[in-house]
C-alpha atoms as a PDB file:
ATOM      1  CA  UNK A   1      13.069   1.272  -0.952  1.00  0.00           C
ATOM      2  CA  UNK A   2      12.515   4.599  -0.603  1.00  0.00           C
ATOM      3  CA  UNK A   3       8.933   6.060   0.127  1.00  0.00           C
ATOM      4  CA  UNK A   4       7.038   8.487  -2.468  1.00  0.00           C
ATOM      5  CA  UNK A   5       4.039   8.645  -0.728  1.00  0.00           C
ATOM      6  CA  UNK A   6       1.996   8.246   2.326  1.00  0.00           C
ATOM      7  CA  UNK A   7      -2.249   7.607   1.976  1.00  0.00           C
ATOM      8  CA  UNK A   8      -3.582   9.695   4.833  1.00  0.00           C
ATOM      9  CA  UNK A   9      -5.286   7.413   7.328  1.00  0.00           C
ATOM     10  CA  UNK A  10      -3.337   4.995   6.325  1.00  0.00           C
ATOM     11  CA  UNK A  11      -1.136   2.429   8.744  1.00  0.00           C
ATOM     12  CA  UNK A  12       2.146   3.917   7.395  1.00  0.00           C
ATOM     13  CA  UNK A  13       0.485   7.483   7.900  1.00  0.00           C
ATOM     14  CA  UNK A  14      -1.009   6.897  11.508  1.00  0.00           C
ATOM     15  CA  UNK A  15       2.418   5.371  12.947  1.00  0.00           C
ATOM     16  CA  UNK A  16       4.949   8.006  11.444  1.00  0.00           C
ATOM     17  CA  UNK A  17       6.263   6.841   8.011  1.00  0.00           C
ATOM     18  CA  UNK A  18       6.880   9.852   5.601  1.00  0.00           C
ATOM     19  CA  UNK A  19       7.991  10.481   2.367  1.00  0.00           C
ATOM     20  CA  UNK A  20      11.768   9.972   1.933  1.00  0.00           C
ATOM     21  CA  UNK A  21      12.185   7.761   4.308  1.00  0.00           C
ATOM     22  CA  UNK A  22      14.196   4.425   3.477  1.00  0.00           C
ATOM     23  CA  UNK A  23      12.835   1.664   4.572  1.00  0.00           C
ATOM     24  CA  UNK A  24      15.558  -0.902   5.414  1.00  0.00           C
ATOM     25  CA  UNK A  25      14.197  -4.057   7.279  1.00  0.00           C
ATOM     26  CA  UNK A  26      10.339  -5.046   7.884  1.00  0.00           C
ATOM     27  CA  UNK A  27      10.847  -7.329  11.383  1.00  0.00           C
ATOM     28  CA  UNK A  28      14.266  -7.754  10.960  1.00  0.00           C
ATOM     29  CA  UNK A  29      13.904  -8.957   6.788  1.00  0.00           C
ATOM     30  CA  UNK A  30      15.358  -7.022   4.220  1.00  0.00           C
ATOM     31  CA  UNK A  31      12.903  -5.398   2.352  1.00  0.00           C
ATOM     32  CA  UNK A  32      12.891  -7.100  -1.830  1.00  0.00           C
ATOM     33  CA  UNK A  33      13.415  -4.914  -4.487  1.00  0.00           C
ATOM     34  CA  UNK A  34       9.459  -6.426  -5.778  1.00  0.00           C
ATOM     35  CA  UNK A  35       6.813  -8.169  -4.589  1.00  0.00           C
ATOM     36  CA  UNK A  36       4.664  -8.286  -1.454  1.00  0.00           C
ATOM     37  CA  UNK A  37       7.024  -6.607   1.782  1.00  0.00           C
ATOM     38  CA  UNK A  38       4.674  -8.062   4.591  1.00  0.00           C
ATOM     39  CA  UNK A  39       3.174 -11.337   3.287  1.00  0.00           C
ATOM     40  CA  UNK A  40       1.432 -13.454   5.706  1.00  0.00           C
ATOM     41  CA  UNK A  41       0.413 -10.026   7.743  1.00  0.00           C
ATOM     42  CA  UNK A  42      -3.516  -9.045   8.756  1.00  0.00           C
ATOM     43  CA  UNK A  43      -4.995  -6.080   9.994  1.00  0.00           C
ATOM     44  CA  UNK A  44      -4.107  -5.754  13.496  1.00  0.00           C
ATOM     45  CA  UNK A  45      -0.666  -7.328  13.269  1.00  0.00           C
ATOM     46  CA  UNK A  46       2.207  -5.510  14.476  1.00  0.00           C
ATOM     47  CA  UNK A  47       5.238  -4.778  12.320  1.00  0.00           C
ATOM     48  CA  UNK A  48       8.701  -3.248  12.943  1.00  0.00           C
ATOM     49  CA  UNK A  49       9.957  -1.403  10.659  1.00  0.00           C
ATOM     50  CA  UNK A  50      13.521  -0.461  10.058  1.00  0.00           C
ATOM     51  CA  UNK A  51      14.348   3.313   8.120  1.00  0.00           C
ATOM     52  CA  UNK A  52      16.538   6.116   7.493  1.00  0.00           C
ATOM     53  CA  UNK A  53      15.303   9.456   7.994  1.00  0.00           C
ATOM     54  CA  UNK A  54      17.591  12.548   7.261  1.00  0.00           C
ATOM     55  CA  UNK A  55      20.212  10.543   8.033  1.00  0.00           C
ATOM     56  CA  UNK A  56      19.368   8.266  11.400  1.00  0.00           C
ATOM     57  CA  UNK A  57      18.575   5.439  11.407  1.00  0.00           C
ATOM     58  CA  UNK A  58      14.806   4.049  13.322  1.00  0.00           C
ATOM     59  CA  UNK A  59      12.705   1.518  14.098  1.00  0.00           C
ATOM     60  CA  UNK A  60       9.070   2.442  13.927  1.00  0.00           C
ATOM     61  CA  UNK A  61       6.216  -0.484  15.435  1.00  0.00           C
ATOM     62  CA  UNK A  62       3.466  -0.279  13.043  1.00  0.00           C
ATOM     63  CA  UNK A  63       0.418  -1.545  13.316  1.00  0.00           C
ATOM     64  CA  UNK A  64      -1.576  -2.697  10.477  1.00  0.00           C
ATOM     65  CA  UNK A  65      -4.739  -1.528   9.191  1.00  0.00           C
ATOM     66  CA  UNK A  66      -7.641  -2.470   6.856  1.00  0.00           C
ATOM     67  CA  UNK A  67      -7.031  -1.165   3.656  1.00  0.00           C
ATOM     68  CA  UNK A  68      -9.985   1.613   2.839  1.00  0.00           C
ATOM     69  CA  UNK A  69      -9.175   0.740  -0.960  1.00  0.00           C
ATOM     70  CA  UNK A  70     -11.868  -0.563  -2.851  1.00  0.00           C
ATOM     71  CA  UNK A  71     -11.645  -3.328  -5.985  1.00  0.00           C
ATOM     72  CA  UNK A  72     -13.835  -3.207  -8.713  1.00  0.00           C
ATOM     73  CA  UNK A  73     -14.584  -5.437 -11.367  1.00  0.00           C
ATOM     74  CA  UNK A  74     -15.379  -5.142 -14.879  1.00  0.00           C
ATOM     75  CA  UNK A  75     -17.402  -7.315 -16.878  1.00  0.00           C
ATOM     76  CA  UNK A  76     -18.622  -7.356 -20.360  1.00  0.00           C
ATOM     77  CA  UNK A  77     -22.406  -7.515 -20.740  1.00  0.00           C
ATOM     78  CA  UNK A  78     -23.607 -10.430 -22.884  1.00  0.00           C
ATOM     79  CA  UNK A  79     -26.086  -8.296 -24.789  1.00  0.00           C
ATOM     80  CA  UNK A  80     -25.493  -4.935 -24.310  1.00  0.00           C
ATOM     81  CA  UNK A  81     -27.971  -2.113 -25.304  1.00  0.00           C
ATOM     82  CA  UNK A  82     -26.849   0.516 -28.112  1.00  0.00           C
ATOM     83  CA  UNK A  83     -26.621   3.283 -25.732  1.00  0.00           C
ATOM     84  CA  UNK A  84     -24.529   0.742 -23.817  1.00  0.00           C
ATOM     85  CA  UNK A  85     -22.121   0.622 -26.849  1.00  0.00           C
ATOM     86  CA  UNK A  86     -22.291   4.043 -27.293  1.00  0.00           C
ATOM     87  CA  UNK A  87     -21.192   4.615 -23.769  1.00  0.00           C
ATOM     88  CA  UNK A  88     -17.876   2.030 -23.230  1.00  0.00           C
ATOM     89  CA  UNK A  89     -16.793   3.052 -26.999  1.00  0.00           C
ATOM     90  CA  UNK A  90     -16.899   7.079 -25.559  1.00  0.00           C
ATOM     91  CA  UNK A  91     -15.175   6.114 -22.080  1.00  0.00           C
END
């Protein structure tokens, strides 16, 4: 798995992971090709992660954060108003 992109303040940001790198192993498992890489993990729980950067090969401890990303959800008024309609057909 290579890395595309870092979210500044993020765990992977704070603790030294960069674009480019590989990451190999996440506490010694091999990371899957899909699907969740640190599942049973919380904020505050300490990770070590295995990469290749320009060549060498590291282990970086990471420790986890919060994540500052928000979820939304979307739901379909049961009698909307005509400006309403006039909004969600224009978005």
């Amino acid at each position: 798995m290579i890395v595309t992109g870092v979210s500044r303040g993020s765990a992977a940001w704070v603790d030294g992971i960069n674009v480019n790198d590989e990451i190999l192993s996440i506490d010694g498992v091999p990371v899957p090709e899909k699907g969740d890489l640190i599942p049973g993990k919380k904020p505050g729980d300490k990770i070590m992660v295995k990469l290749v950067r320009d060549g060498l090969t590291l282990d970086l401890p990471i420790k986890l954060l919060k994540s500052n990303r928000q979820k939304f959800k979307f739901e379909e008024l049961p009698n909307p108003t005509t400006e309403q309609l006039t909004v969600r057909k224009n978005g």
